[in-house]
C-alpha atoms as a PDB file:
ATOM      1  CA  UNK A   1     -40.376 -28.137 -66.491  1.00  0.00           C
ATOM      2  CA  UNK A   2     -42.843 -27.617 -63.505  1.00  0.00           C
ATOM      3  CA  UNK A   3     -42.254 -25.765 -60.548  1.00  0.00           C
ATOM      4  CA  UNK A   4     -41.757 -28.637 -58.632  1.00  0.00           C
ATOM      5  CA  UNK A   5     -38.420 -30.428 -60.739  1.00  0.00           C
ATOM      6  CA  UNK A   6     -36.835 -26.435 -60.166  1.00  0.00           C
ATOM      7  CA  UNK A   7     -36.983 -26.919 -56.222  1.00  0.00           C
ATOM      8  CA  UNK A   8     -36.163 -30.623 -56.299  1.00  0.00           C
ATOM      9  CA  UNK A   9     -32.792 -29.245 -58.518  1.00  0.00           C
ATOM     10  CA  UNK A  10     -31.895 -27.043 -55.520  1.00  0.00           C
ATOM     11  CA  UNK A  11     -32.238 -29.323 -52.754  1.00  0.00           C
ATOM     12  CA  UNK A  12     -30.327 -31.947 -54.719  1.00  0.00           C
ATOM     13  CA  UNK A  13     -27.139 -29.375 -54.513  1.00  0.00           C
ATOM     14  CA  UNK A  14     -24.513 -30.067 -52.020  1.00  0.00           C
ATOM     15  CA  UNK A  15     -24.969 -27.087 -49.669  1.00  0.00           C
ATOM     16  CA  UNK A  16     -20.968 -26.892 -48.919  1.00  0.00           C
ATOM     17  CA  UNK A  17     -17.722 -27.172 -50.335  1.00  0.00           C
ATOM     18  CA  UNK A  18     -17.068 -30.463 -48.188  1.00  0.00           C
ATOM     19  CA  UNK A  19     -19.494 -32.097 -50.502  1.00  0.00           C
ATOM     20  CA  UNK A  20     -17.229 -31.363 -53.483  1.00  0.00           C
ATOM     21  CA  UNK A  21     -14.319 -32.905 -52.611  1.00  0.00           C
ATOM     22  CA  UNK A  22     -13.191 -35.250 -54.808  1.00  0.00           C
ATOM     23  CA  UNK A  23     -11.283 -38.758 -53.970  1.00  0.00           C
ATOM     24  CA  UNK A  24      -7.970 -39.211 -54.314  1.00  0.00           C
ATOM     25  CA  UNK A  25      -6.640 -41.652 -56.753  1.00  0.00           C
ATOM     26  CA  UNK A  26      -4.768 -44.803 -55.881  1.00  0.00           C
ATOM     27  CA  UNK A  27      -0.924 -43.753 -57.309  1.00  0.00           C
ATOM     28  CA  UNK A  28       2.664 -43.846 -57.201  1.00  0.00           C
ATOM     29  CA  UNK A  29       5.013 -40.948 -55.922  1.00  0.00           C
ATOM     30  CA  UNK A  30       8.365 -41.622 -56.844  1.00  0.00           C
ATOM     31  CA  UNK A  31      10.328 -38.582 -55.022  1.00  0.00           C
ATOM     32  CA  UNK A  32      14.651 -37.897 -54.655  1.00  0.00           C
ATOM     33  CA  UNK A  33      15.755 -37.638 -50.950  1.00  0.00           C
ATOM     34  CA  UNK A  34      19.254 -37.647 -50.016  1.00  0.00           C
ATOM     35  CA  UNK A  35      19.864 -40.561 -47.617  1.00  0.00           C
ATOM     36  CA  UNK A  36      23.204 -40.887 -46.429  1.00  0.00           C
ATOM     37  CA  UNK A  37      22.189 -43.473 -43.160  1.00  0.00           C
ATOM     38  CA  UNK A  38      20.006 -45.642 -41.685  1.00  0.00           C
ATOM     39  CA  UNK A  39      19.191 -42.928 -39.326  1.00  0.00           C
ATOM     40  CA  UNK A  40      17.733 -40.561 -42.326  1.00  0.00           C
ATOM     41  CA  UNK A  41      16.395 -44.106 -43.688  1.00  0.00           C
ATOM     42  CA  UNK A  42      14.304 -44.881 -40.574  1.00  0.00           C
ATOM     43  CA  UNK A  43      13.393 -40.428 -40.708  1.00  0.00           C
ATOM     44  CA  UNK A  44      12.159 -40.584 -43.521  1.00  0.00           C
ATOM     45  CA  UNK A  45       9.831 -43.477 -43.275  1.00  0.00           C
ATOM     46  CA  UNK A  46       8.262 -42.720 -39.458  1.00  0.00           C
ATOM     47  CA  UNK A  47       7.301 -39.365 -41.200  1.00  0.00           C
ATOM     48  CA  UNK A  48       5.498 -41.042 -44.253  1.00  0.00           C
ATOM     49  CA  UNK A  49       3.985 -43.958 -41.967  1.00  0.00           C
ATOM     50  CA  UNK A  50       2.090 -41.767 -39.982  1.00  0.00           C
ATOM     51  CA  UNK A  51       0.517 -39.718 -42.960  1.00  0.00           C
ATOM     52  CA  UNK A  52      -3.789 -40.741 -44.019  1.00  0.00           C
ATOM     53  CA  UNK A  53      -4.079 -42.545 -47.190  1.00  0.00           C
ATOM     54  CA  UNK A  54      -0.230 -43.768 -47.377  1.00  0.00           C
ATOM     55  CA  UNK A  55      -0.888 -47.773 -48.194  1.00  0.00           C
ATOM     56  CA  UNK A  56       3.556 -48.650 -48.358  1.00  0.00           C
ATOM     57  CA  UNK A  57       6.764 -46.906 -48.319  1.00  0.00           C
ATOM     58  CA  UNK A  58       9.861 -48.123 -49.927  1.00  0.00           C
ATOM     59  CA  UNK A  59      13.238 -46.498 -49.204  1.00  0.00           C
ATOM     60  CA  UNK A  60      16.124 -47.410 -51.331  1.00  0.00           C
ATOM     61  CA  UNK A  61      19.188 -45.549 -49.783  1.00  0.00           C
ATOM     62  CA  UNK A  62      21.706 -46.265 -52.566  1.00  0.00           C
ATOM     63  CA  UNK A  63      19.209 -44.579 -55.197  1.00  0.00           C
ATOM     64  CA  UNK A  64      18.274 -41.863 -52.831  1.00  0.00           C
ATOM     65  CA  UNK A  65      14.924 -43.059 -53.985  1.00  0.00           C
ATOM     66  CA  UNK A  66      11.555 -42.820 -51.818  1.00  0.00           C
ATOM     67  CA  UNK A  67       8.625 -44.653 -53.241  1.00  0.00           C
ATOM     68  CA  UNK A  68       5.293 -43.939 -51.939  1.00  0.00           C
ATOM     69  CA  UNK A  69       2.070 -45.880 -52.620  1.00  0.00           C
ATOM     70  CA  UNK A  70      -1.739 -44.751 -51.512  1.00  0.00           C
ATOM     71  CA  UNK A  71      -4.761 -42.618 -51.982  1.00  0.00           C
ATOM     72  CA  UNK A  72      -2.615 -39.259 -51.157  1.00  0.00           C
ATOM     73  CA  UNK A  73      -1.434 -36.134 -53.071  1.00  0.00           C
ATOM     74  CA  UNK A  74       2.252 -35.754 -54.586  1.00  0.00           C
ATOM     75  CA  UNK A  75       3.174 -32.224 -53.199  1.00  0.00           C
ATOM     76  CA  UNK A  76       1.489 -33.212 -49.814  1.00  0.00           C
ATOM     77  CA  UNK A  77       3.881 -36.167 -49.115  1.00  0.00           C
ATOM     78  CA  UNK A  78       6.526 -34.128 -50.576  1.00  0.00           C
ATOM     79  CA  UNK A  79       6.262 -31.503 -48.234  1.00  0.00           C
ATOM     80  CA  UNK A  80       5.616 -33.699 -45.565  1.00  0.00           C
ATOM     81  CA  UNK A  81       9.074 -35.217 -46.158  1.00  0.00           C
ATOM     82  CA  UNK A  82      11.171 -31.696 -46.438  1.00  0.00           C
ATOM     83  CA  UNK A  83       8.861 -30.462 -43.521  1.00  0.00           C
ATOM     84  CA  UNK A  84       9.827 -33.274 -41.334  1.00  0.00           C
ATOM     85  CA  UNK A  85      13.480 -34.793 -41.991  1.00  0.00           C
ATOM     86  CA  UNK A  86      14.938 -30.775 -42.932  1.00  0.00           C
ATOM     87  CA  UNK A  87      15.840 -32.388 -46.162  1.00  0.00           C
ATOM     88  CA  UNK A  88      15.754 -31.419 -50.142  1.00  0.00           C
ATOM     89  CA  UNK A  89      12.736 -33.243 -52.107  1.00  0.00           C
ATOM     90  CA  UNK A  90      12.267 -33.127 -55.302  1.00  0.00           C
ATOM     91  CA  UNK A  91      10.633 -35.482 -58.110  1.00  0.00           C
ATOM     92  CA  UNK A  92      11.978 -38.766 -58.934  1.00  0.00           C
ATOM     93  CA  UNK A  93      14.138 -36.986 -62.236  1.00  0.00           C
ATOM     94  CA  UNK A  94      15.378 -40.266 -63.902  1.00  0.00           C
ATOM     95  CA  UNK A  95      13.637 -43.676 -66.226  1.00  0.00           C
ATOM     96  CA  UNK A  96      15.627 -46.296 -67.351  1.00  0.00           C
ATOM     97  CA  UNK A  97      18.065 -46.399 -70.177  1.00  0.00           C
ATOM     98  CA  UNK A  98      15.923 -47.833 -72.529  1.00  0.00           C
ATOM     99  CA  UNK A  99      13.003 -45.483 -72.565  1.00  0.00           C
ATOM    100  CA  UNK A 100      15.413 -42.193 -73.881  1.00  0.00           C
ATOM    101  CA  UNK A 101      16.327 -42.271 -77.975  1.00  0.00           C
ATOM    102  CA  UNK A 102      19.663 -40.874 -77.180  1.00  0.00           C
ATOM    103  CA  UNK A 103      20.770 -41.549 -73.883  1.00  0.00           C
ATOM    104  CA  UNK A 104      24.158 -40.286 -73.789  1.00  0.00           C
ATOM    105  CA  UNK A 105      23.272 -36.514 -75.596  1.00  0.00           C
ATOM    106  CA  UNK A 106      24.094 -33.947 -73.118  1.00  0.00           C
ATOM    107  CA  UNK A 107      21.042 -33.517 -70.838  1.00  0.00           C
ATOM    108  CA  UNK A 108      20.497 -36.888 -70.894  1.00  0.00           C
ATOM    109  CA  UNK A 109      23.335 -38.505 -69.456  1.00  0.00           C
ATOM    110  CA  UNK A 110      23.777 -37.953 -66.057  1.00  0.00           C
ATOM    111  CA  UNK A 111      26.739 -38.945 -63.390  1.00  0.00           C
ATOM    112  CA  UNK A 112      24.751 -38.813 -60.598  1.00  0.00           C
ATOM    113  CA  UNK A 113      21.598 -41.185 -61.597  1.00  0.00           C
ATOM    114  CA  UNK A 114      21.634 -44.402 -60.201  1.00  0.00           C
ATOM    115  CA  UNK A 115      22.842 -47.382 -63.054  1.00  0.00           C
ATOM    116  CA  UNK A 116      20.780 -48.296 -65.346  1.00  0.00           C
ATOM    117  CA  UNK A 117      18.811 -44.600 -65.270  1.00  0.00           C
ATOM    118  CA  UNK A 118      18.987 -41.090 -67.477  1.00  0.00           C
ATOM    119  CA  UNK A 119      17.273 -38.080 -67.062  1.00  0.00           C
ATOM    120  CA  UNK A 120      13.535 -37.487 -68.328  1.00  0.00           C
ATOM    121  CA  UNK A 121      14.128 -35.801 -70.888  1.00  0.00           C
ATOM    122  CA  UNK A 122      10.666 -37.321 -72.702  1.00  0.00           C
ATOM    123  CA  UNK A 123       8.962 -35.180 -70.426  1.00  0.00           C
ATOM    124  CA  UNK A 124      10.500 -31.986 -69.972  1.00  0.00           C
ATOM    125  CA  UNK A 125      11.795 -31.056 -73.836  1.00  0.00           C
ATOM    126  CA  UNK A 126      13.615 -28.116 -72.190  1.00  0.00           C
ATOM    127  CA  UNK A 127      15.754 -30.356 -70.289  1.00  0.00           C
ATOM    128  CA  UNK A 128      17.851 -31.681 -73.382  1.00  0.00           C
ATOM    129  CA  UNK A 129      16.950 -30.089 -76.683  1.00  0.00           C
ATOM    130  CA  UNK A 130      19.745 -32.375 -78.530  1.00  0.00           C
ATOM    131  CA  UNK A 131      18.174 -35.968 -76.654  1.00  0.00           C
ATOM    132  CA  UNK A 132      15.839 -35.707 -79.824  1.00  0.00           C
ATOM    133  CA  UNK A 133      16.483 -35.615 -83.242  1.00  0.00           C
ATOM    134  CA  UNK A 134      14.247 -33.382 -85.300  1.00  0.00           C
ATOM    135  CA  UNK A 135      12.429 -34.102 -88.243  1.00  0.00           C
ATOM    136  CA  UNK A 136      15.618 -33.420 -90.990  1.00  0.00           C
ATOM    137  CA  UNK A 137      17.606 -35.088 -89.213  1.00  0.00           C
ATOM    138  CA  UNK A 138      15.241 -38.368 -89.175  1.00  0.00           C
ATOM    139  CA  UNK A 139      14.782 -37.918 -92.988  1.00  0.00           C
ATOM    140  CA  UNK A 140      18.558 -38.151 -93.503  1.00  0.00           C
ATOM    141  CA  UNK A 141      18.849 -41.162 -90.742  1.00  0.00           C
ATOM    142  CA  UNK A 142      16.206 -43.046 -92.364  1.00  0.00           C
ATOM    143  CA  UNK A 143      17.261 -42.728 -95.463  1.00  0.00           C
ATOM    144  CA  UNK A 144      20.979 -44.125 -95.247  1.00  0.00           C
ATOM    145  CA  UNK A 145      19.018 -47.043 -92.723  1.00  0.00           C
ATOM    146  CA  UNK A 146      19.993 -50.751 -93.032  1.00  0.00           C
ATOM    147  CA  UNK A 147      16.390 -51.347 -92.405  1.00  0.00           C
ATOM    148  CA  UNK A 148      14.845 -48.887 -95.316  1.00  0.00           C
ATOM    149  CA  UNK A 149      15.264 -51.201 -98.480  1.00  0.00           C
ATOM    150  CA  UNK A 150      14.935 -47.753-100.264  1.00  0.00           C
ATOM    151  CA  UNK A 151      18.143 -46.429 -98.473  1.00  0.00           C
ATOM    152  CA  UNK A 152      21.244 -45.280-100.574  1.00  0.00           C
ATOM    153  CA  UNK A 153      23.738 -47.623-101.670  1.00  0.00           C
ATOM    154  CA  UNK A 154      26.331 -45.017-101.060  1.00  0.00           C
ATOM    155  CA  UNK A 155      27.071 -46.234 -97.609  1.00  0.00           C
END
């Protein structure tokens, strides 16, 4: 390696931290705002509008659910919304029914999510230790299973 690829390596170095910036990715934020009327509806919505890199928002007041699509950061456009409507945000806590092994183990089950929705308690394992069954308690399951043509008779 002469002298000359060494300087060529230095020049080819972004001289500031602008330069390093990476994109942001195209995603979904899925956050929980209280929305009691059309008033914290239309709120919520002028303050997302306005915000670089926000492609659609979709408000569903009887969820309390605020969907945001774009090139932009979940805990900017989450503290854009509690900055701006003075209300509680937090992440979008609940996944349908189907997706949770035991739905209705404490934890899980929750009065307050919208029909057809639990808590997700696949991705926070404090949440609801007794959602999921450990190992023994598969071995036993499986065992006295309809489906396992090894299963006990004794049932």
């Amino acid at each position: 390696m002469g002298i000359v690829d060494v300087v060529s390596e230095y020049c080819s170095l972004p001289r500031s931290r602008r330069h390093l910036k990476k994109r942001k990715q195209f995603q979904t934020v899925e956050m929980k705002v209280r929305i009691d009327c059309e008033g914290c509806e239309r709120k919520v919505k002028k303050a997302l509008e306005d915000m670089k890199g926000v492609s659609s928002v979709e408000v569903t007041a009887k969820q309390n659910k605020v969907t945001v699509t774009g090139y932009v950061d979940a805990g900017k456009v989450m503290r854009r919304v509690a900055y701006k409507t003075g209300k509680r945000v937090e992440p979008w806590p609940y996944v349908p029914y189907e997706m949770v092994a035991h739905p209705y183990a404490p934890g899980a089950y929750d009065k307050k999510a919208p029909a057809g929705y639990v808590r997700d308690v696949v991705a926070d394992p404090t949440a609801a230790p007794l959602a999921r069954a450990s190992s023994t308690e598969v071995r036993y399951t499986a065992a006295f299973s309809d489906e396992n043509p090894n299963a006990c008779a004794v049932m």
